[in-house]
N, C-alpha and C. Protein backbone atom coordinates (compact mmCIF):
# COMPACT_ATOMS: atom_id res chain seq x y z
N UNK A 1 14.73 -44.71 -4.62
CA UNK A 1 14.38 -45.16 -5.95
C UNK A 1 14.26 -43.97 -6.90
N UNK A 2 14.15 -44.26 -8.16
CA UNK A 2 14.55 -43.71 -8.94
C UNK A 2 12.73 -41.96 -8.98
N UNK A 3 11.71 -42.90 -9.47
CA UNK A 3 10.74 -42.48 -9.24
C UNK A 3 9.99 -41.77 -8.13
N UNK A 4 10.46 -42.45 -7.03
CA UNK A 4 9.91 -41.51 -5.39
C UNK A 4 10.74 -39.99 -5.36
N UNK A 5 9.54 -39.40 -4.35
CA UNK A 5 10.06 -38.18 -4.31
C UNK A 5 9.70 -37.66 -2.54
N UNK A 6 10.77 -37.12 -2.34
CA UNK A 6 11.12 -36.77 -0.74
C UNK A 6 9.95 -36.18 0.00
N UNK A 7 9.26 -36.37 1.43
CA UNK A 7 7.84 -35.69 1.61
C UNK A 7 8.17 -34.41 1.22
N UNK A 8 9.14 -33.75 1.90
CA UNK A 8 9.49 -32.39 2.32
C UNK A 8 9.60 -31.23 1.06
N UNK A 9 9.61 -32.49 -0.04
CA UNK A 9 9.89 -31.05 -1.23
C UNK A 9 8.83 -31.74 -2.58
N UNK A 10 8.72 -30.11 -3.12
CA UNK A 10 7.15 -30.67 -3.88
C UNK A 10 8.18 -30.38 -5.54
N UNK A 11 7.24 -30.90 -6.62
CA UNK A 11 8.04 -31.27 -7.68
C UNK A 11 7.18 -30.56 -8.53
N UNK A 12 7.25 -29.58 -9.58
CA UNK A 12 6.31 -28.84 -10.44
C UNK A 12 6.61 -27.42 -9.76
N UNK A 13 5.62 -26.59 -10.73
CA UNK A 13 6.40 -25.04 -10.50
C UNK A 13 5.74 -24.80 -9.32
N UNK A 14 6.72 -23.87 -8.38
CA UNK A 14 6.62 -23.54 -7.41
C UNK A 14 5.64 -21.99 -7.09
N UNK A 15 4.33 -21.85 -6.52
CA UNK A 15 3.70 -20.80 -6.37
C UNK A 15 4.24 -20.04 -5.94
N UNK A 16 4.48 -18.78 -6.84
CA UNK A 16 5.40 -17.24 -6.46
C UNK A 16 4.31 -16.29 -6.03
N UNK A 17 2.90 -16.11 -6.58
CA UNK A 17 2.21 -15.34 -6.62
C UNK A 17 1.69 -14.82 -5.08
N UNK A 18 1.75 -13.31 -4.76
CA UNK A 18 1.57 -13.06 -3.45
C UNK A 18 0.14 -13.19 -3.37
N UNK A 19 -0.35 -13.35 -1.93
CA UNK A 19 -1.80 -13.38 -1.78
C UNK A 19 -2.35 -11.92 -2.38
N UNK A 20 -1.92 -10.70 -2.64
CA UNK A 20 -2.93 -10.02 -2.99
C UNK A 20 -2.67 -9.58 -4.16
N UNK A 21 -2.41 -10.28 -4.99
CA UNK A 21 -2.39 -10.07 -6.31
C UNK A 21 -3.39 -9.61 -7.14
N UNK A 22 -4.44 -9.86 -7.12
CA UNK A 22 -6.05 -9.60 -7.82
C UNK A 22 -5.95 -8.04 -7.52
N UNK A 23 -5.21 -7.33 -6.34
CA UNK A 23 -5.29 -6.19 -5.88
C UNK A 23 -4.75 -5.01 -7.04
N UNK A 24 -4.26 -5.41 -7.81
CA UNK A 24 -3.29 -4.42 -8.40
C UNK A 24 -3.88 -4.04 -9.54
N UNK A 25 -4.66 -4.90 -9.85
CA UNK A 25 -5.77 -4.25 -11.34
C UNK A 25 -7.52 -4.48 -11.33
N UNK A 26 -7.70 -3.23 -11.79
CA UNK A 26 -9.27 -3.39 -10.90
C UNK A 26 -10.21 -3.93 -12.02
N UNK A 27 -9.51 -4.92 -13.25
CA UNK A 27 -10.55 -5.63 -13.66
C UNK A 27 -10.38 -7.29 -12.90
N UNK A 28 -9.49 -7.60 -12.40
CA UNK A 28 -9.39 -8.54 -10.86
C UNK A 28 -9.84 -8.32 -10.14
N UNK A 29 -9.92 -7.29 -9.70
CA UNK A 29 -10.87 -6.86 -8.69
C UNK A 29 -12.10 -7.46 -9.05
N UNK A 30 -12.86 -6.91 -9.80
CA UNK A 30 -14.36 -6.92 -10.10
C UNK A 30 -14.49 -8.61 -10.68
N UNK A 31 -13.23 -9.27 -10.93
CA UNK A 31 -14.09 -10.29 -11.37
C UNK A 31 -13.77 -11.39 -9.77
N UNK A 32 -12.98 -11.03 -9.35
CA UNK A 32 -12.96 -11.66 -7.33
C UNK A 32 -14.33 -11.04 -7.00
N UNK A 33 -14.88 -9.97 -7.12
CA UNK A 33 -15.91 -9.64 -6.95
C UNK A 33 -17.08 -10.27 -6.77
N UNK A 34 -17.14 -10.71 -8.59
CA UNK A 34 -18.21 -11.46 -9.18
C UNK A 34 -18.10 -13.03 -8.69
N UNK A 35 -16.96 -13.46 -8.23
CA UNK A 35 -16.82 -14.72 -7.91
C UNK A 35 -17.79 -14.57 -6.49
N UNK A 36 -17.35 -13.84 -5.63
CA UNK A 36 -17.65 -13.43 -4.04
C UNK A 36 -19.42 -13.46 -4.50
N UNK A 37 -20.02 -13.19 -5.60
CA UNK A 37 -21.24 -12.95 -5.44
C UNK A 37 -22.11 -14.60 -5.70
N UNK A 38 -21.68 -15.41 -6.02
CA UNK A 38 -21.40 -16.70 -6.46
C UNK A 38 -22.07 -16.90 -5.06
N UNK A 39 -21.09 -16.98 -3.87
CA UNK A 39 -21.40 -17.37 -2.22
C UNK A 39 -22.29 -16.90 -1.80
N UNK A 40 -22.36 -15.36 -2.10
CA UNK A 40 -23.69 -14.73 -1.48
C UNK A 40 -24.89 -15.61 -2.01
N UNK A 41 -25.20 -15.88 -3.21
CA UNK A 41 -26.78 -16.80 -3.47
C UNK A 41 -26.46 -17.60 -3.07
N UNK A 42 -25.59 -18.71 -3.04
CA UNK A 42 -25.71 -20.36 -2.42
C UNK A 42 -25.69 -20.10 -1.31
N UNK A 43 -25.18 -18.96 -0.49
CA UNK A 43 -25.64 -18.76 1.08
C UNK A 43 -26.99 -18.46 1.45
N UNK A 44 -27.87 -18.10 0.56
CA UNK A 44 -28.87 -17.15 0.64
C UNK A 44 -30.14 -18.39 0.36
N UNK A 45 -30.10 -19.77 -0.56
CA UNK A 45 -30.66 -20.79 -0.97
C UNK A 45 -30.56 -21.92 -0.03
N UNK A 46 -29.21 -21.95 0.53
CA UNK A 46 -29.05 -23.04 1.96
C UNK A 46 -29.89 -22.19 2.93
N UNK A 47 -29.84 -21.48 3.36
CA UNK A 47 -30.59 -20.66 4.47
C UNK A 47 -32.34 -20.84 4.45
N UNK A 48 -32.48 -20.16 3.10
CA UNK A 48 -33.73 -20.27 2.81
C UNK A 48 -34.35 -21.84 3.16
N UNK A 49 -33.78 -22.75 2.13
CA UNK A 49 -34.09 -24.06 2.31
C UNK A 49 -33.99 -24.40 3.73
N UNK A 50 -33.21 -24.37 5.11
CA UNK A 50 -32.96 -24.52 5.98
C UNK A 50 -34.44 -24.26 6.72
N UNK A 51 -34.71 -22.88 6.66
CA UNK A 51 -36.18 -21.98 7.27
C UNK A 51 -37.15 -22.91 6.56
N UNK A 52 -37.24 -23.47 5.92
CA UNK A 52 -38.28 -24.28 5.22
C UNK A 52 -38.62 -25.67 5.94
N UNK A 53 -37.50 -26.29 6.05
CA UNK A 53 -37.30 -27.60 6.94
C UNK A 53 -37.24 -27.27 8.23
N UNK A 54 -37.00 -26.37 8.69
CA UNK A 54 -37.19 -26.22 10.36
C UNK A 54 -38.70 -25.59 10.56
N UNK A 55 -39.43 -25.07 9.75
CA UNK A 55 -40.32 -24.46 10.03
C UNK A 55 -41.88 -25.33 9.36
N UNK A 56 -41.28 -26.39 8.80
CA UNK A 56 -42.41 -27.41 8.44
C UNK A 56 -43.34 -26.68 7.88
N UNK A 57 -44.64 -27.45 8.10
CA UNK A 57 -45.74 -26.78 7.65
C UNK A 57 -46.36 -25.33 8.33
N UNK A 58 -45.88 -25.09 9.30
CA UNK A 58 -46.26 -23.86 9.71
C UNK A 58 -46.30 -22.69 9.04
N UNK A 59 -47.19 -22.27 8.51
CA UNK A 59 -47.00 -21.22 7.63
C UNK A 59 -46.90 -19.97 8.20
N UNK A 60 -48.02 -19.82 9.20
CA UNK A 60 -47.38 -18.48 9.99
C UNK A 60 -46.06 -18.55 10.62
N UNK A 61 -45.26 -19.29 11.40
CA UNK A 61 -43.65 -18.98 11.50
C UNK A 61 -42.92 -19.28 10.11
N UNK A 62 -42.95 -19.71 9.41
CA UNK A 62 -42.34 -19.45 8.51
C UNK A 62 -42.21 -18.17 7.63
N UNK A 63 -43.42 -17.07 7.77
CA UNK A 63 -43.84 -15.65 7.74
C UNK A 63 -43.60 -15.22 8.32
N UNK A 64 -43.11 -15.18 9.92
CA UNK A 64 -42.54 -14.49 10.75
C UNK A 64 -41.11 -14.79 10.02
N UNK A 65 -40.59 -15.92 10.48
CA UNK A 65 -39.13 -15.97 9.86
C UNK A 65 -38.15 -14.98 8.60
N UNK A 66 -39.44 -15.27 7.51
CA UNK A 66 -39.36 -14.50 6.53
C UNK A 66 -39.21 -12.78 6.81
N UNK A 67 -39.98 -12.29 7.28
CA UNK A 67 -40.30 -10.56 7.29
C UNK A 67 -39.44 -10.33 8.91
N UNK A 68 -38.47 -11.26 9.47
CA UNK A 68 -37.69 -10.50 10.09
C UNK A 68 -36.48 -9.89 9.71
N UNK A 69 -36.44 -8.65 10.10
CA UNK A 69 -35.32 -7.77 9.76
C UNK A 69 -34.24 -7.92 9.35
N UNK A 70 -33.48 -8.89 9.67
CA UNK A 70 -31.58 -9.78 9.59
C UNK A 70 -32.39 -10.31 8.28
N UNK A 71 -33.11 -11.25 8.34
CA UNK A 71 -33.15 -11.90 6.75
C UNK A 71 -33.75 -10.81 5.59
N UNK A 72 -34.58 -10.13 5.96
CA UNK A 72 -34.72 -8.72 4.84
C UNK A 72 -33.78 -8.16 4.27
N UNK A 73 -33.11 -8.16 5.47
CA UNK A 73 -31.57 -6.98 4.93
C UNK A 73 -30.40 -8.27 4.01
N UNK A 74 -30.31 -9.08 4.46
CA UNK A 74 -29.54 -10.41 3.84
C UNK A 74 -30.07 -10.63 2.72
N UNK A 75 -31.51 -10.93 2.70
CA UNK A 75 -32.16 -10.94 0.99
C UNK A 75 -32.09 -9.94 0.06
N UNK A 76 -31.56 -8.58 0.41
CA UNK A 76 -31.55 -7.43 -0.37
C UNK A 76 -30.25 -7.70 -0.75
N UNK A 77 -28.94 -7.95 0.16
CA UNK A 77 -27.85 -7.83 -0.13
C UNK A 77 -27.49 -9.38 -0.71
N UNK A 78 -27.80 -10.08 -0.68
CA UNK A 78 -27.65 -11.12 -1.66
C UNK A 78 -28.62 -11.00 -3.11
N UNK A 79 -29.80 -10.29 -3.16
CA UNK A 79 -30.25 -9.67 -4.37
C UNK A 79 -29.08 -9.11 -5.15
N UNK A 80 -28.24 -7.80 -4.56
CA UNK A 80 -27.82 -6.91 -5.22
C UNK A 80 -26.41 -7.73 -5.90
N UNK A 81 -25.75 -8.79 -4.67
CA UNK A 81 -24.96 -9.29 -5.73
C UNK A 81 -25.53 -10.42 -7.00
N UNK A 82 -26.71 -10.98 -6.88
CA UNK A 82 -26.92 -12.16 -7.63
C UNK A 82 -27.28 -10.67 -9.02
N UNK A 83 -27.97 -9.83 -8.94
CA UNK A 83 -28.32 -9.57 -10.19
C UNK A 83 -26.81 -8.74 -10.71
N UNK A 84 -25.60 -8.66 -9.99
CA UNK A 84 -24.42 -8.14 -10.30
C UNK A 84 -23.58 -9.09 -11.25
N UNK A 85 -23.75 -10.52 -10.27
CA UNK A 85 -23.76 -11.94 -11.28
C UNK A 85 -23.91 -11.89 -12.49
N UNK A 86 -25.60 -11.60 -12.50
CA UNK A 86 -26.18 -11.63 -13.60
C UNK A 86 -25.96 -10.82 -14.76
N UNK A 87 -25.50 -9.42 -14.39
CA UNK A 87 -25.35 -8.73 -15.65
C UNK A 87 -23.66 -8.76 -15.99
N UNK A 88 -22.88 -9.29 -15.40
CA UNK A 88 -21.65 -9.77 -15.86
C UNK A 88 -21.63 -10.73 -16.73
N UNK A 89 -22.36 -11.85 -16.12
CA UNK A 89 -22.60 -13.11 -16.80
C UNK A 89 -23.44 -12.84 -18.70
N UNK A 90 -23.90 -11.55 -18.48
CA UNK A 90 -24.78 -11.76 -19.36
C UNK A 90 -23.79 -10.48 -20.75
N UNK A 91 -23.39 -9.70 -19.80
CA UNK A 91 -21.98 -8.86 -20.52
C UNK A 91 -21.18 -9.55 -21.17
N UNK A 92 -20.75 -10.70 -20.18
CA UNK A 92 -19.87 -11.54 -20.99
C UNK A 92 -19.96 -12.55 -22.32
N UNK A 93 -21.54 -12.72 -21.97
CA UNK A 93 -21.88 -13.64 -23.26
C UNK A 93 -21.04 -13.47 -24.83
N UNK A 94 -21.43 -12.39 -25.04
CA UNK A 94 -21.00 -12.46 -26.57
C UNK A 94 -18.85 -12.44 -26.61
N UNK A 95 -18.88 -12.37 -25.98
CA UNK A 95 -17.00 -12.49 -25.96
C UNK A 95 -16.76 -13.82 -25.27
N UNK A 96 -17.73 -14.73 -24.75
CA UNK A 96 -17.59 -16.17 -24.44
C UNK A 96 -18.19 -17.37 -26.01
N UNK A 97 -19.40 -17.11 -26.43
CA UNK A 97 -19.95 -17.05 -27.61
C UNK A 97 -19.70 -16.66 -28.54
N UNK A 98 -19.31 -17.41 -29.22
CA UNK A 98 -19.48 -16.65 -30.96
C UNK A 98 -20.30 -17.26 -31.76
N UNK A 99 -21.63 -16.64 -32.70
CA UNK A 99 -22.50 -16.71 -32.90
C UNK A 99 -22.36 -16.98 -34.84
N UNK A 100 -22.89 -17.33 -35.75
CA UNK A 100 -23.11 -16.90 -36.90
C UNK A 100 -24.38 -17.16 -37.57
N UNK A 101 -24.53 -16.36 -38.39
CA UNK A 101 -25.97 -16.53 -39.39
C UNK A 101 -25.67 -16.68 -40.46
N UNK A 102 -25.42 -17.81 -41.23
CA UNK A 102 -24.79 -17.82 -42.62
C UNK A 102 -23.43 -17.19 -42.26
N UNK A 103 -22.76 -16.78 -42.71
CA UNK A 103 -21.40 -16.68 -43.12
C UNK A 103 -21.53 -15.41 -42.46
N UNK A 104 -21.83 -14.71 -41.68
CA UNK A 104 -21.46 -13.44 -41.19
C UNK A 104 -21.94 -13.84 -39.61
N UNK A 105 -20.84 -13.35 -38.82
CA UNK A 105 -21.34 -13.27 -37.35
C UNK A 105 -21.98 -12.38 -36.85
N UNK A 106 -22.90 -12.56 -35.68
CA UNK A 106 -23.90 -12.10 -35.07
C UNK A 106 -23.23 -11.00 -34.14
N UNK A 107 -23.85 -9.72 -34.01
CA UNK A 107 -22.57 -8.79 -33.16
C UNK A 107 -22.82 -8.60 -31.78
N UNK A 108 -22.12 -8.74 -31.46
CA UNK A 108 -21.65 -8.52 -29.71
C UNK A 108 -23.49 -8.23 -28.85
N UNK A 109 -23.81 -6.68 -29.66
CA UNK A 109 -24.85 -6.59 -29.01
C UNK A 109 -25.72 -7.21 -28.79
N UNK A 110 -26.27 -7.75 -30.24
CA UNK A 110 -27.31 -8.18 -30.41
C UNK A 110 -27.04 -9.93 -29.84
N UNK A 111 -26.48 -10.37 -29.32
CA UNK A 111 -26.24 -11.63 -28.59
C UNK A 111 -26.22 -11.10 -27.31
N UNK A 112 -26.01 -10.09 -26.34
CA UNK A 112 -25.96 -9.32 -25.14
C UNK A 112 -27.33 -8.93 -25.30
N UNK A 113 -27.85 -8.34 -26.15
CA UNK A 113 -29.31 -7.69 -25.81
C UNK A 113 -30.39 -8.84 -25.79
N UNK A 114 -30.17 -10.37 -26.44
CA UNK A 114 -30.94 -11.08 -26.50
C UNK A 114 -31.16 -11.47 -25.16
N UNK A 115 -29.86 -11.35 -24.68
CA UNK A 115 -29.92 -12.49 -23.17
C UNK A 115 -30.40 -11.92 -21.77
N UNK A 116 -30.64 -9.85 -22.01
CA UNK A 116 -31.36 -9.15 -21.56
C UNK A 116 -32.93 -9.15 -21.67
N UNK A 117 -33.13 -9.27 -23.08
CA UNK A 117 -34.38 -9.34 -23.24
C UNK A 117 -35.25 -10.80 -22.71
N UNK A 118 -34.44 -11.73 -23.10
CA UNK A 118 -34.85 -13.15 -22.49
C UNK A 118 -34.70 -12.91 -20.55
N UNK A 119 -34.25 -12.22 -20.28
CA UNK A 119 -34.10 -12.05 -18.49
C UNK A 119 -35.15 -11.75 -18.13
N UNK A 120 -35.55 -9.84 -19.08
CA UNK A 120 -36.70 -9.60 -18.49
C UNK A 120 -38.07 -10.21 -18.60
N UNK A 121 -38.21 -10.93 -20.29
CA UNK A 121 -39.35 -11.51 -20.26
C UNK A 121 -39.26 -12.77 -19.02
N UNK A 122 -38.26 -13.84 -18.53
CA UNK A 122 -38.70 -14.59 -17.91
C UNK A 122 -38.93 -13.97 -16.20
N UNK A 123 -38.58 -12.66 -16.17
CA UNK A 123 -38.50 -11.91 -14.95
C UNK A 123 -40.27 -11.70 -14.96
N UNK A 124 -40.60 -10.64 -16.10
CA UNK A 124 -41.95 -10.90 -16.03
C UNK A 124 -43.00 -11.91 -16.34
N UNK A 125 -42.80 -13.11 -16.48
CA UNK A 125 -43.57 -13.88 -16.64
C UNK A 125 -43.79 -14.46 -15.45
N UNK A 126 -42.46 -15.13 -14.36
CA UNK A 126 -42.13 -15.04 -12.99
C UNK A 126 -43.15 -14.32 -12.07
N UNK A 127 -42.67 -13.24 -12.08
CA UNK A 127 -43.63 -12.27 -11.64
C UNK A 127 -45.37 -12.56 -11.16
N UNK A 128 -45.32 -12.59 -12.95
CA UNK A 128 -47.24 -12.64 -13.13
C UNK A 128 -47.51 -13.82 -12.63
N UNK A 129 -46.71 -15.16 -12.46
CA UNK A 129 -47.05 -16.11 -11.81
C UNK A 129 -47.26 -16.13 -10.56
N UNK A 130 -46.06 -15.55 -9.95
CA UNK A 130 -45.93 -15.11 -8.23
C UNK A 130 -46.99 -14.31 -7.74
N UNK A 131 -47.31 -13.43 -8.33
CA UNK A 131 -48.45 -12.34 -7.65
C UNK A 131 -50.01 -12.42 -8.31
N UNK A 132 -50.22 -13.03 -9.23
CA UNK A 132 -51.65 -13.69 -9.63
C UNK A 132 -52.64 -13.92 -8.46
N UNK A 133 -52.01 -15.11 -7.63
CA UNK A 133 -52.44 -15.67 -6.39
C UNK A 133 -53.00 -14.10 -5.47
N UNK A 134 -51.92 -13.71 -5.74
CA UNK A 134 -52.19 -12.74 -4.59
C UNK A 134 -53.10 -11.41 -4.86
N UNK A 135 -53.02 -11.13 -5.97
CA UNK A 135 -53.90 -10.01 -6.82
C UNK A 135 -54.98 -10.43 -7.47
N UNK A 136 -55.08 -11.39 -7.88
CA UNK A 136 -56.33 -12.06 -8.87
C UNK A 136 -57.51 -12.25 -8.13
């Protein structure tokens, strides 16, 4: 028939691109990078959540769980990419955004420095919540 099309052959442009393409310019690089850091936290949040539900109410194994060595070193290295995330994500703002105040646009920085300054205040507010308990 006029409309059907054969299993064996596919219809639309055909993928030329070699698998290591991202390789050849190192702002591909860094943004395969930034993607790769994406997995590291949702690996790092299933896990966590996981130790939570297997470890019930027990609070002391769930403190052991926590302060063993493999997950220390895993929480650092999923730290270092999530806040790598983060300051890409937050680099990128003003060239994803465009901003105006009245008839003149808002510049690059000052839409980048806002979304810094909003990090750290909710970093320290975070904070003072988290360790209150424990210092107060």
């Amino acid at each position: 028939m006029h409309g059907q099309q054969s299993a064996g052959r596919s219809v639309g442009y055909p993928w030329r691109q070699p698998s290591g393409w991202w390789l050849k310019n190192s702002h591909y690089i860094m943004y395969m990078i930034r993607e790769l850091t994406a997995v590291f936290a949702a690996l790092w949040v299933v896990i966590f959540l996981a130790q939570i539900a297997m470890n019930g109410r027990n609070v002391a194994k769930w403190s052991a769980s926590l302060a063993s060595p493999g997950w220390l070193v895993f929480s650092v290295i999923a730290f270092i990419f999530v806040m790598y995330h983060a300051w890409t994500a937050f680099t990128a703002t003003s060239t994803l955004m465009y901003m105006r105040m009245g008839k003149e646009p808002v510049p690059a920085g000052t839409i980048n420095g806002s979304m810094f300054v909003a990090w750290l205040v909710a970093t320290i507010v975070i904070g003072v919540i988290l360790l209150t308990p424990i210092f107060g």
